[in-house]
C-alpha atoms as a PDB file:
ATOM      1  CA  UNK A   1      59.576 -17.724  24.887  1.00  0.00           C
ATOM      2  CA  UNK A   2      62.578 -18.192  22.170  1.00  0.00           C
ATOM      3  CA  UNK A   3      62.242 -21.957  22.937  1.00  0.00           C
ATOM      4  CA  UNK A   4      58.948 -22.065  22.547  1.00  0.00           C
ATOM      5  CA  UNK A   5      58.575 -20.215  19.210  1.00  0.00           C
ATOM      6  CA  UNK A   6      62.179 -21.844  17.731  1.00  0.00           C
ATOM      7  CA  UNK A   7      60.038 -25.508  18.621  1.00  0.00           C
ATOM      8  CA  UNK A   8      56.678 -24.193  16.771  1.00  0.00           C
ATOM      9  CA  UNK A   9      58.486 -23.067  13.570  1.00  0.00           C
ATOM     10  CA  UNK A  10      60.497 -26.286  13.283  1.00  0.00           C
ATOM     11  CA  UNK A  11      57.807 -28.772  14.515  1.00  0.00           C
ATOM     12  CA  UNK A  12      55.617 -26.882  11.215  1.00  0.00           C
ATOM     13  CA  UNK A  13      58.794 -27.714   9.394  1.00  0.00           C
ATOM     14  CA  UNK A  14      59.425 -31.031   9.944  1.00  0.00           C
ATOM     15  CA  UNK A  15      55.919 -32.024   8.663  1.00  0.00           C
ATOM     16  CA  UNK A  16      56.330 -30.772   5.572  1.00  0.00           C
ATOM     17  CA  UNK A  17      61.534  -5.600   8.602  1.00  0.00           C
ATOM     18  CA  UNK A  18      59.461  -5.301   8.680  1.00  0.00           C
ATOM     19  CA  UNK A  19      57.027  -2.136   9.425  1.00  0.00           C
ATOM     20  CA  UNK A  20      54.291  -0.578   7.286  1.00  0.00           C
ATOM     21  CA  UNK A  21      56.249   2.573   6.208  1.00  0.00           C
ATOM     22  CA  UNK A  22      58.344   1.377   3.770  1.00  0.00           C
ATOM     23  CA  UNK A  23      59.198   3.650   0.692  1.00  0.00           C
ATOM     24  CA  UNK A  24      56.972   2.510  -2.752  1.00  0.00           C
ATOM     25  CA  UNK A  25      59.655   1.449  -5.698  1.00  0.00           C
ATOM     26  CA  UNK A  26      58.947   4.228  -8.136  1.00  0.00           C
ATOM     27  CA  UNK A  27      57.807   3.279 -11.846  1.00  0.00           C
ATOM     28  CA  UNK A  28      60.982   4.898 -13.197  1.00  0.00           C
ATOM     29  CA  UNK A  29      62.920   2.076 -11.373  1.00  0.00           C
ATOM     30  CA  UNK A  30      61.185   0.023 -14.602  1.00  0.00           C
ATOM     31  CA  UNK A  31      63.187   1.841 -17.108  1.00  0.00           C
ATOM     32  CA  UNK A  32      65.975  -0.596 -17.251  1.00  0.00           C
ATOM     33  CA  UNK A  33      63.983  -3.368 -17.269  1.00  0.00           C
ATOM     34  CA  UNK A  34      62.401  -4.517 -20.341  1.00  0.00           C
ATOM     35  CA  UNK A  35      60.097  -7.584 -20.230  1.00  0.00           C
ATOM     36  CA  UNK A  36      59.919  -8.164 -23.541  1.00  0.00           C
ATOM     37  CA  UNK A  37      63.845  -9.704 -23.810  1.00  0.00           C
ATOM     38  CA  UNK A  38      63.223 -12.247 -20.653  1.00  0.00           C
ATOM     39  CA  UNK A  39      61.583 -15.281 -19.549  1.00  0.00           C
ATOM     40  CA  UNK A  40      59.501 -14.467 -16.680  1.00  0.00           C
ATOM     41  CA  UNK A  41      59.830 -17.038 -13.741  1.00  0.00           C
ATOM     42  CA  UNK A  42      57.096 -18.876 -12.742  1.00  0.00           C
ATOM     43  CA  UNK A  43      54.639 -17.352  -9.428  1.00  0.00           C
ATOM     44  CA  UNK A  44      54.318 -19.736  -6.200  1.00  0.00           C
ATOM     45  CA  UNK A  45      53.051 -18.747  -2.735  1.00  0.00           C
ATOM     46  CA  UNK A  46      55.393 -20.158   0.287  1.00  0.00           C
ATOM     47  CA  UNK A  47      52.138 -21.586   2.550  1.00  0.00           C
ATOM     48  CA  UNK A  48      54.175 -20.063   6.028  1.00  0.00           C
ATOM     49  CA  UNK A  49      52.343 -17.084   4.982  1.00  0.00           C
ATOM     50  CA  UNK A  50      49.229 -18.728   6.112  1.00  0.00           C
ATOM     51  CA  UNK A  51      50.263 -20.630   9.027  1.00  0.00           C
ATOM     52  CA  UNK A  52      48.080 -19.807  11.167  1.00  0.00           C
ATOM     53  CA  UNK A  53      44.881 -19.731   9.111  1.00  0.00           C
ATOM     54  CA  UNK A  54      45.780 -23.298   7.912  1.00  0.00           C
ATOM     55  CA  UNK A  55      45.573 -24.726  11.733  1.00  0.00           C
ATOM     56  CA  UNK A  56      41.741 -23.746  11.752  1.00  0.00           C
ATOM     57  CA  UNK A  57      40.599 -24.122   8.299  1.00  0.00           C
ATOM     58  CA  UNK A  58      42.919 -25.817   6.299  1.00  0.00           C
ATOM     59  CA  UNK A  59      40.477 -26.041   2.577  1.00  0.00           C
ATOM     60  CA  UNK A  60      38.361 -22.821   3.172  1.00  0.00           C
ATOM     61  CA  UNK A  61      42.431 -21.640   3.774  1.00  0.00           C
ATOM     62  CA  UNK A  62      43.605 -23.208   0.290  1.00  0.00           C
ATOM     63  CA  UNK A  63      40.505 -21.792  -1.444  1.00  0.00           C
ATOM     64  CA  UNK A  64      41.185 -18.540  -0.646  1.00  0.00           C
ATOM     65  CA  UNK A  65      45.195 -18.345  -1.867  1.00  0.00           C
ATOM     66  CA  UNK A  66      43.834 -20.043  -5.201  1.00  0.00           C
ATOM     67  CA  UNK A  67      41.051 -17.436  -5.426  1.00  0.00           C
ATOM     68  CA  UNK A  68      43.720 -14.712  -5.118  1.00  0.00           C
ATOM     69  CA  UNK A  69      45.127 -16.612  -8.667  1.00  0.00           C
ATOM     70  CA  UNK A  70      47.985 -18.212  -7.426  1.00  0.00           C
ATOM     71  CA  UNK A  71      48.593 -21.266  -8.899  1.00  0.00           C
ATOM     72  CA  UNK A  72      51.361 -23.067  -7.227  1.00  0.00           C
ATOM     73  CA  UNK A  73      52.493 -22.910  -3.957  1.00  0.00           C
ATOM     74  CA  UNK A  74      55.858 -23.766  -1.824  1.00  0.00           C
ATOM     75  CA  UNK A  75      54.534 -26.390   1.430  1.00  0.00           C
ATOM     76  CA  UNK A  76      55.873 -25.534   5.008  1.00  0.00           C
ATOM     77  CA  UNK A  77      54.054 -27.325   7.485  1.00  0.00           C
ATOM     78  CA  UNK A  78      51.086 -28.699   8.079  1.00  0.00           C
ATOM     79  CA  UNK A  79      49.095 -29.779  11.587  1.00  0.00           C
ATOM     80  CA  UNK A  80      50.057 -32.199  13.486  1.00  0.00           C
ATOM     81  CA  UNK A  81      48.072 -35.835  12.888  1.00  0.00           C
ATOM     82  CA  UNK A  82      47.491 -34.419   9.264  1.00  0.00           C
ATOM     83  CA  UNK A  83      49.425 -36.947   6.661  1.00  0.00           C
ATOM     84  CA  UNK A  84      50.979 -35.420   3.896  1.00  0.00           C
ATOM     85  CA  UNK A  85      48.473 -37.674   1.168  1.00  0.00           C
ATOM     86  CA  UNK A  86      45.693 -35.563   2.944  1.00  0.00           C
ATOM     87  CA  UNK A  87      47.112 -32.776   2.892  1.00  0.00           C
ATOM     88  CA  UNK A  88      48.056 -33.384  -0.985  1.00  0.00           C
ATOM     89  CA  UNK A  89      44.095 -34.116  -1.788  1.00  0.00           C
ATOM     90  CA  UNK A  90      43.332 -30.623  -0.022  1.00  0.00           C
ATOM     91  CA  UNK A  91      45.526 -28.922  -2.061  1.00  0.00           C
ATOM     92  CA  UNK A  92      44.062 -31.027  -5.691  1.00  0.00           C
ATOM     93  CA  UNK A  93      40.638 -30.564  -4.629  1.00  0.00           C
ATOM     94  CA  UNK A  94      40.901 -26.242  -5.093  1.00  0.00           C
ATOM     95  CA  UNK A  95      43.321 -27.160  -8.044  1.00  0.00           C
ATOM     96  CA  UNK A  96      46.932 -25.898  -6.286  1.00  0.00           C
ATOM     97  CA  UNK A  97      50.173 -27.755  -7.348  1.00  0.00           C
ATOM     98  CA  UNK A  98      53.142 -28.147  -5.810  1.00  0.00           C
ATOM     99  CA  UNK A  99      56.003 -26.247  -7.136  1.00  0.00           C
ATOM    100  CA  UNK A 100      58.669 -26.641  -3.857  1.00  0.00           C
ATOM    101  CA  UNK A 101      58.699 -28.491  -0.779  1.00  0.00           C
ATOM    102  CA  UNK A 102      60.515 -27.007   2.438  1.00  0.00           C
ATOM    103  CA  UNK A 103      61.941 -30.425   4.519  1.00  0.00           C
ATOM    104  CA  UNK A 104      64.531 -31.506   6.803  1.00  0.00           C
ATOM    105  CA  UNK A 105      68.047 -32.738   5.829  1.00  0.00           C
ATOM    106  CA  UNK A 106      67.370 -36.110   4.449  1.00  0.00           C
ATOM    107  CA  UNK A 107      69.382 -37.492   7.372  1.00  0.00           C
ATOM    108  CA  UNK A 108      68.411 -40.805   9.414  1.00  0.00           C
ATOM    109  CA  UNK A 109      64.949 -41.207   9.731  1.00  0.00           C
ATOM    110  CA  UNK A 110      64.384 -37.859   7.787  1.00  0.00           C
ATOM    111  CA  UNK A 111      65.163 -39.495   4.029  1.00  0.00           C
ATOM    112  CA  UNK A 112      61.759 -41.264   4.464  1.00  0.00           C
ATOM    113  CA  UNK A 113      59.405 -38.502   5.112  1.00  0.00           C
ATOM    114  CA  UNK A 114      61.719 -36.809   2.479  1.00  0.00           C
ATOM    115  CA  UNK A 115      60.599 -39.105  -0.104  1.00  0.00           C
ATOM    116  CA  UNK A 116      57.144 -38.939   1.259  1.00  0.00           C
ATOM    117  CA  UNK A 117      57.195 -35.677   0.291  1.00  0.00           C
ATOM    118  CA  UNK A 118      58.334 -35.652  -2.892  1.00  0.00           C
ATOM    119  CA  UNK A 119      55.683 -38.478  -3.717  1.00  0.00           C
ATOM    120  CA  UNK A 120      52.848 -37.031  -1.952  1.00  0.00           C
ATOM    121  CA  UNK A 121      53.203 -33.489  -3.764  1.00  0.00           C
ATOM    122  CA  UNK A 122      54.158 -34.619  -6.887  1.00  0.00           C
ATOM    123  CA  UNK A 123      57.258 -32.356  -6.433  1.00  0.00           C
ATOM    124  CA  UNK A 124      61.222 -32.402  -7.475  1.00  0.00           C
ATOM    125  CA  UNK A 125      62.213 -29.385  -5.954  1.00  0.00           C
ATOM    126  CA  UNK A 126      63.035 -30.646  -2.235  1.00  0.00           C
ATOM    127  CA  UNK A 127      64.830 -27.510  -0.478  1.00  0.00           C
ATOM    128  CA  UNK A 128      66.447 -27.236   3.031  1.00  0.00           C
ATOM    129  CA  UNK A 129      64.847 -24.596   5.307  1.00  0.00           C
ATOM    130  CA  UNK A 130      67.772 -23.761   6.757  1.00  0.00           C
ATOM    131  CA  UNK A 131      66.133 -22.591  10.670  1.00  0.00           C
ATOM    132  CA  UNK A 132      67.518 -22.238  13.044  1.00  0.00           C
ATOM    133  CA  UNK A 133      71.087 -20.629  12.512  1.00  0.00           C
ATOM    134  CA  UNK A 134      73.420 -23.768  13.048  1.00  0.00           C
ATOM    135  CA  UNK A 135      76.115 -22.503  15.270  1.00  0.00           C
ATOM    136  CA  UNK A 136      79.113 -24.578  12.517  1.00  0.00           C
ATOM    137  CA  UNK A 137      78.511 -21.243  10.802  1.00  0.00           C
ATOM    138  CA  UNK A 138      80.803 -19.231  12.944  1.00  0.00           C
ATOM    139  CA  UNK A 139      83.878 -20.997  11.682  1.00  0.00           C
ATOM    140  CA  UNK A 140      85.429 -22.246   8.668  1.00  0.00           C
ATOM    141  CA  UNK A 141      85.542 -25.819   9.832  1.00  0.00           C
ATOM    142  CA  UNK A 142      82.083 -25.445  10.636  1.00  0.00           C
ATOM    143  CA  UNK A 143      81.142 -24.183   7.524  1.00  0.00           C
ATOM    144  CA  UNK A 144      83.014 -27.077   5.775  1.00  0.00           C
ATOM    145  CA  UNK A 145      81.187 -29.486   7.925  1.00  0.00           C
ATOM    146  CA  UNK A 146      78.219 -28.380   6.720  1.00  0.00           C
ATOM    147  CA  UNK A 147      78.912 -27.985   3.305  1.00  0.00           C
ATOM    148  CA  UNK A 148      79.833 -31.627   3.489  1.00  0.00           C
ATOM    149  CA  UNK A 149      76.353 -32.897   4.857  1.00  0.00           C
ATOM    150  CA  UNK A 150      73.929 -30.522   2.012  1.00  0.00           C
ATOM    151  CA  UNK A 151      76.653 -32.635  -0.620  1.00  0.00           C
ATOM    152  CA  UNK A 152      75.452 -35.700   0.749  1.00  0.00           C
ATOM    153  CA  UNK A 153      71.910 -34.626   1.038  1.00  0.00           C
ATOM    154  CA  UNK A 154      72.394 -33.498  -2.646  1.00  0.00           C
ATOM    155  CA  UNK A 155      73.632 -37.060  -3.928  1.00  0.00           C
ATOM    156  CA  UNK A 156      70.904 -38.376  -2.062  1.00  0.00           C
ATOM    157  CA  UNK A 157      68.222 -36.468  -3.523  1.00  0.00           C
ATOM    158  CA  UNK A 158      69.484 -37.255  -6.766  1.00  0.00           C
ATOM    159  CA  UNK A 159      70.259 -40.746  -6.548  1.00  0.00           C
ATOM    160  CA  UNK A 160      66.107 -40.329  -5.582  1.00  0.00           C
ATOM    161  CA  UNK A 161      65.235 -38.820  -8.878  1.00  0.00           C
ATOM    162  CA  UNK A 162      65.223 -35.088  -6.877  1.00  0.00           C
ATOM    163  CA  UNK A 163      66.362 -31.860  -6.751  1.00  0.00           C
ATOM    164  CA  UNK A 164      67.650 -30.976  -2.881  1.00  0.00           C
ATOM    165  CA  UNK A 165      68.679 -26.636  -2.530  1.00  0.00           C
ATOM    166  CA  UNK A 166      68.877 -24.594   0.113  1.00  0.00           C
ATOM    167  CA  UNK A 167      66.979 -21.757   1.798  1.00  0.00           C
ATOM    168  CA  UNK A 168      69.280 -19.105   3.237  1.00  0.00           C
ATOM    169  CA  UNK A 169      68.074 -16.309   5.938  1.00  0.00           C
ATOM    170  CA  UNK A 170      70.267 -13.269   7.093  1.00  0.00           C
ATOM    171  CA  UNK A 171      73.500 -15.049   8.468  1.00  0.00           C
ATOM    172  CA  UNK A 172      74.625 -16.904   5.645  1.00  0.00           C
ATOM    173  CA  UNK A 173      75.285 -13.300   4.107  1.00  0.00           C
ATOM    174  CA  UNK A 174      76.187 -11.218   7.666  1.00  0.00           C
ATOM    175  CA  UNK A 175      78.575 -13.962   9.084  1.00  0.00           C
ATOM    176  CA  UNK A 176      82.497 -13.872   7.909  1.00  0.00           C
ATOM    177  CA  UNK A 177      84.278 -17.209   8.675  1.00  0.00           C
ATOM    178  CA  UNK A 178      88.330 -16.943   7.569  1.00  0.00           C
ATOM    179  CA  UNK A 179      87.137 -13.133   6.609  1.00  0.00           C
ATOM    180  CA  UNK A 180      84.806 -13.983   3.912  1.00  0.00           C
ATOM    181  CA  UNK A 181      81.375 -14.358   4.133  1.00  0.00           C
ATOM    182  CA  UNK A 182      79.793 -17.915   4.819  1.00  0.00           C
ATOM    183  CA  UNK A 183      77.990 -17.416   1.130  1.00  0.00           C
ATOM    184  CA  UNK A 184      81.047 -17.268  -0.513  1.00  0.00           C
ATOM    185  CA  UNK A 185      82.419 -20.577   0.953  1.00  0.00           C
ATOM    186  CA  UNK A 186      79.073 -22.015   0.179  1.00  0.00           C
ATOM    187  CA  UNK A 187      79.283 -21.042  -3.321  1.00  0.00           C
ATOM    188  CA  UNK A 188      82.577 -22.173  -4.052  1.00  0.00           C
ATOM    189  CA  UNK A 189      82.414 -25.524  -2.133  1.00  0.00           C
ATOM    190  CA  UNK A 190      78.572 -27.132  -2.715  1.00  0.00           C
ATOM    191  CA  UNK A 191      78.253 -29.824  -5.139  1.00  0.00           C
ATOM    192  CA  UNK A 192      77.116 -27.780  -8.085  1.00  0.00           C
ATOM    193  CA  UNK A 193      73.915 -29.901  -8.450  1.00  0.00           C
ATOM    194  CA  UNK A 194      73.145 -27.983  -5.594  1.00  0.00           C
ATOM    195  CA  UNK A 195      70.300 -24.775  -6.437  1.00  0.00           C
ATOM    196  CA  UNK A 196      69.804 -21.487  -4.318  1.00  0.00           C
ATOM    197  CA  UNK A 197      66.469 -20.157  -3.064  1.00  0.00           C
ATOM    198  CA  UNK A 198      67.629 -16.904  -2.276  1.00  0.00           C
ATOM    199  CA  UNK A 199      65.350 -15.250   0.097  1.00  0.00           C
ATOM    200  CA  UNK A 200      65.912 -11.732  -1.045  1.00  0.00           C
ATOM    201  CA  UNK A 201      64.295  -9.876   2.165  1.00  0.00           C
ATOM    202  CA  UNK A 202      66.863 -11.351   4.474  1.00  0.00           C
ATOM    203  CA  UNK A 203      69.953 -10.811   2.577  1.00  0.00           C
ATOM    204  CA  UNK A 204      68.858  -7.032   2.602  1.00  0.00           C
ATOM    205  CA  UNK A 205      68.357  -7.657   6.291  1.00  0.00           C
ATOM    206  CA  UNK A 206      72.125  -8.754   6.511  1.00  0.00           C
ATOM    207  CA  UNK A 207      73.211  -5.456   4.777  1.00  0.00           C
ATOM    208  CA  UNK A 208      73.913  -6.519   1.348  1.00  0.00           C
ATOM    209  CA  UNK A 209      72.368  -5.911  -2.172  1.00  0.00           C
ATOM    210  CA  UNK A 210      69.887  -9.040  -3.223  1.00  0.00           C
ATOM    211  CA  UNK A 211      70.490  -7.707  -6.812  1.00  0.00           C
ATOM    212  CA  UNK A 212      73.967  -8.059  -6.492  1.00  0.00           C
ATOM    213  CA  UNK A 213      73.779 -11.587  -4.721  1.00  0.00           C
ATOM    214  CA  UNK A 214      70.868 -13.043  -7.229  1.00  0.00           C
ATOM    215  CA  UNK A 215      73.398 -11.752 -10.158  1.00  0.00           C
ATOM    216  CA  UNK A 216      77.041 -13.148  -8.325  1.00  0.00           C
ATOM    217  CA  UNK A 217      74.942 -16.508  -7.343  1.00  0.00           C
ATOM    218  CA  UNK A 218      74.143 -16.912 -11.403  1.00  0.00           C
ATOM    219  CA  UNK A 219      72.611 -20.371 -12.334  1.00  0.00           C
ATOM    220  CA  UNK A 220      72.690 -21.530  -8.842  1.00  0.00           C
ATOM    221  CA  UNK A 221      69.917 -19.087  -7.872  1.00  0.00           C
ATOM    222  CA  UNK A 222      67.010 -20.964  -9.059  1.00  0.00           C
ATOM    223  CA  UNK A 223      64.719 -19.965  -6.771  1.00  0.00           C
ATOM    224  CA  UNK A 224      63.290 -16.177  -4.936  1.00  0.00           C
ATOM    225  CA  UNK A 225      61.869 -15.698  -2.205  1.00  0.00           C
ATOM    226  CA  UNK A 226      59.951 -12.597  -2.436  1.00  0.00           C
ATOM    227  CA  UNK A 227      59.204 -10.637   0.568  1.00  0.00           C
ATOM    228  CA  UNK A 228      58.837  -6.821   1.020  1.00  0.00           C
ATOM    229  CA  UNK A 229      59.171  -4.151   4.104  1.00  0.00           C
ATOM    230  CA  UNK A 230      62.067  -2.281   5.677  1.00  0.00           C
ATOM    231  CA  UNK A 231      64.516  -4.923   5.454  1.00  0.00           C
ATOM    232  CA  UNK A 232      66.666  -3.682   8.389  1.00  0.00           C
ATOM    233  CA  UNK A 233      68.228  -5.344  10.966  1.00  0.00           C
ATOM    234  CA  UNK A 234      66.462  -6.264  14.654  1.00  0.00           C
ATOM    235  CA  UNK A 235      68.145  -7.752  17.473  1.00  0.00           C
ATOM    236  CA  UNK A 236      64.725  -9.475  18.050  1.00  0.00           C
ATOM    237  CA  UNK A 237      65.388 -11.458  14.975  1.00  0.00           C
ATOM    238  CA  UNK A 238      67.650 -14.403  16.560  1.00  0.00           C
ATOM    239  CA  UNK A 239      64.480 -15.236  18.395  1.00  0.00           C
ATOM    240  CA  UNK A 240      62.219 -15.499  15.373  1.00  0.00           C
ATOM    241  CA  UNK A 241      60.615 -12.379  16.071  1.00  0.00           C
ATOM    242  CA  UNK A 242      60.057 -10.264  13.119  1.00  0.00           C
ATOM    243  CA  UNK A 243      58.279  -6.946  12.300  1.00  0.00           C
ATOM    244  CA  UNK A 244      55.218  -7.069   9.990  1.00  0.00           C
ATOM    245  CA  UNK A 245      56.154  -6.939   6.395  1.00  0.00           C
ATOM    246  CA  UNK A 246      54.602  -5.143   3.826  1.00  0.00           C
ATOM    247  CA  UNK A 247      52.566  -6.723   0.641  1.00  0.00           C
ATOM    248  CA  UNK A 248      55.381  -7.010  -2.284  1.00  0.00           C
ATOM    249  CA  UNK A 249      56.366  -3.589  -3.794  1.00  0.00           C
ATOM    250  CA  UNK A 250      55.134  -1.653  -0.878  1.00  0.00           C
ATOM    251  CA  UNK A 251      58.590  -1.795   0.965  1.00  0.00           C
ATOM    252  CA  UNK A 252      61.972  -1.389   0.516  1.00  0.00           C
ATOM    253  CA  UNK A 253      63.094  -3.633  -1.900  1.00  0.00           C
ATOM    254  CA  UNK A 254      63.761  -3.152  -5.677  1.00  0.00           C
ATOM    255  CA  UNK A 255      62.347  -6.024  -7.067  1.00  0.00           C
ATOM    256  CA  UNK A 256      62.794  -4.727 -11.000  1.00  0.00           C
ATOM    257  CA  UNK A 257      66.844  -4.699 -10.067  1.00  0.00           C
ATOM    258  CA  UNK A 258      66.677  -7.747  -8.739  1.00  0.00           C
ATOM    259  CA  UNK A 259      64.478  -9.539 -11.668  1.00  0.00           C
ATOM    260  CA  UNK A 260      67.082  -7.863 -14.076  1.00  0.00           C
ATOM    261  CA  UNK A 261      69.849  -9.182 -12.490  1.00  0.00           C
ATOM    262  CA  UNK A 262      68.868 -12.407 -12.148  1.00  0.00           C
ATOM    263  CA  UNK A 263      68.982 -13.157 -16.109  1.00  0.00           C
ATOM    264  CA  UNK A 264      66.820 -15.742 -16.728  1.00  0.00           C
ATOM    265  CA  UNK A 265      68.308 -17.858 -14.357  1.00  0.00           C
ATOM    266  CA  UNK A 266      65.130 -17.665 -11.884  1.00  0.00           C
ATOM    267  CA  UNK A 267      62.539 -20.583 -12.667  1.00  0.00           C
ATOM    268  CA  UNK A 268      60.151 -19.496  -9.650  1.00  0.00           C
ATOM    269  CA  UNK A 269      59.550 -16.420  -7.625  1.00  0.00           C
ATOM    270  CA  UNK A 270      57.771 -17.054  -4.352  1.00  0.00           C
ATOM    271  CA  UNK A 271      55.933 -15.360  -2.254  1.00  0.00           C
ATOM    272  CA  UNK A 272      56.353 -15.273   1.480  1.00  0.00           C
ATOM    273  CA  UNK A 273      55.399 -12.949   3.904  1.00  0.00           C
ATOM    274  CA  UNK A 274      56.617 -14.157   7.855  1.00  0.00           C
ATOM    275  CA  UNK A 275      54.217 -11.854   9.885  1.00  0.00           C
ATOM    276  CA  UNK A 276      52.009  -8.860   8.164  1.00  0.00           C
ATOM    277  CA  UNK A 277      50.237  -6.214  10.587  1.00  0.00           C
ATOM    278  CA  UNK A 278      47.072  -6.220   8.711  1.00  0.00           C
ATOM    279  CA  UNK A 279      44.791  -9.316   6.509  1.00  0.00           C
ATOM    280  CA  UNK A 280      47.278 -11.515   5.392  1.00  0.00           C
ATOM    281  CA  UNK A 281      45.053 -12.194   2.404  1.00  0.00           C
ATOM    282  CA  UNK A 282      44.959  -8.834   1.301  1.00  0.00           C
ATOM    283  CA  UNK A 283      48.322  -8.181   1.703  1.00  0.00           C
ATOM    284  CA  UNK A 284      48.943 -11.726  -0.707  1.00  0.00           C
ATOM    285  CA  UNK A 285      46.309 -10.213  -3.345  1.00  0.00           C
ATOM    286  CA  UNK A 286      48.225  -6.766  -3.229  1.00  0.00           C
ATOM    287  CA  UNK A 287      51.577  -8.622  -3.712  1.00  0.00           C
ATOM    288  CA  UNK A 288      50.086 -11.510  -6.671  1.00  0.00           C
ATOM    289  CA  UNK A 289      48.921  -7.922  -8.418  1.00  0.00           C
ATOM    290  CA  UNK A 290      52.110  -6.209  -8.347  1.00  0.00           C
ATOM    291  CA  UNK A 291      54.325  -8.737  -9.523  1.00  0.00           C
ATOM    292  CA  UNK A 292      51.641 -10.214 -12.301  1.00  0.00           C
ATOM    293  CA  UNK A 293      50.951  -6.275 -13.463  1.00  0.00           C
ATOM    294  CA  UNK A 294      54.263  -5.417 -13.857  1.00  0.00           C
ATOM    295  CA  UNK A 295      55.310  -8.360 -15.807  1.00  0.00           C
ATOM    296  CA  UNK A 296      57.831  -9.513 -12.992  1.00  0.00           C
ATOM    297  CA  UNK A 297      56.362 -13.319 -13.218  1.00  0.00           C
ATOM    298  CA  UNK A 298      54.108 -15.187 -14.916  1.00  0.00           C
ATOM    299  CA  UNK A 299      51.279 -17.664 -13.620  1.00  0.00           C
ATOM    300  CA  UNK A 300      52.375 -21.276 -14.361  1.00  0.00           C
ATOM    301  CA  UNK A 301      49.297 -23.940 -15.752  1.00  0.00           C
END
């Protein structure tokens, strides 16, 4: 079963928590916040939310996350046989752009379909998905390794007239190489043309603060991923096995903190939800209200 499931979620990819009972952020955690002094980032909707509604109506799909009012959205995957200029005219036709794209490394034969992307989506912000957990993270040299490959992907991209970041999940921020976390040796070491889309949900998975991270990451944290529920631990996790999550502000996490500390440094907040226990819809329309009515983004035209 982990095979199988690990092979779905890259094949999608390539062609490019958690629970229901999660505590409500109070209104008083809006006191320290104050709109009026910051630039809102822009709203986008990562399209792994609707996975599995894409594979059997792909426009009727589309229509309904632009009815919800999103704008933009971040692309994932789409079905196999389904080239990415088609899938481009189904998302012009029910007037979505393109604000991210989630590829491969732009290794080997990958730097084609990586351009592909870019041109098919009209989009600069090309951004490592970052699944599954590459083992080179359990060591320094590892690390270093790595860190060596997203430099080259980075002078790549930009040689390309691009934008290459990467997408982190829990064990960039639970796994200590040399006794410091792997996101610290990231940090330090990536060519600084390199952005962050911090996915906040799983560094609360991997027990630390995403306020604290957004605000230590600064100008490199470009991006959010914004994703609510318990934000705890499961061993299930390793096998790409989550618990529902919640809509956005119906969990655990304190998104005004994290908006705060991220100090205008965020460009684009985007929503992602990996599994949800009820309509995946409603759960988007719940989240798009939250963060529009409480000033936490704004819709980008």
């Amino acid at each position: 079963m982990k095979n199988k499931q690990t092979h779905t979620r890259r094949n999608f990819l390539q062609l490019s928590g958690i629970g229901l009972a999660g505590a409500v952020i109070p209104s008083s955690a809006f006191t320290a916040f104050s709109p009026d002094k910051w630039r809102p980032a822009k709203l986008s909707v990562q399209l792994y939310t609707v996975r599995e509604q894409i594979k059997s109506d792909i426009p009727g799909t589309l229509k309904r996350v632009r009815e919800i009012g999103f704008n933009y959205v971040e692309t994932a995957f789409w079905p196999d046989g389904l080239s990415l200029q088609k899938a481009a005219s189904y998302l012009k036709d029910v007037g979505l752009s393109v604000s991210s794209a989630h590829v491969e490394l732009p290794l080997g034969d990958n730097k084609k379909i990586f351009l592909e992307t870019a041109a098919a989506f009209n989009c600069k912000r090309m951004i490592w998905h970052g699944w599954p957990e590459d083992k080179r993270y359990s060591s320094v040299e590892g690390t270093m390794e790595l860190i060596s490959i997203y430099n080259e992907s980075a002078k790549f991209a930009k040689a390309n007239g691009l934008q290459f970041g990467l997408h982190n999940h829990w064990w960039e921020y639970r796994n200590k190489v040399g006794g410091r976390f792997v996101y610290e040796l990231l940090l330090e070491n990536l060519d600084k043309d390199i952005f962050f889309e911090v996915d906040t949900y799983w560094v609360k998975v991997a027990g630390q603060e995403p306020a604290t991270i957004v605000k230590k990451l600064g100008s490199r944290a470009q991006l959010l991923h914004i994703k609510d529920g318990p934000a705890k631990w499961d061993d299930n996790l390793p096998n790409d096995i989550p618990e529902p999550m919640t809509a956005v502000g119906k969990g655990t996490q304190n998104f005004p903190a994290i908006v705060k500390a991220a100090d205008d440094n965020i460009e684009w907040m985007v929503v992602e939800m990996d599994k949800t226990a009820g309509d995946v819809f409603v759960a988007l329309k719940e989240s798009y209200d939250y963060l529009i009515s409480n000033k936490l983004c704004t819709l980008a035209v």
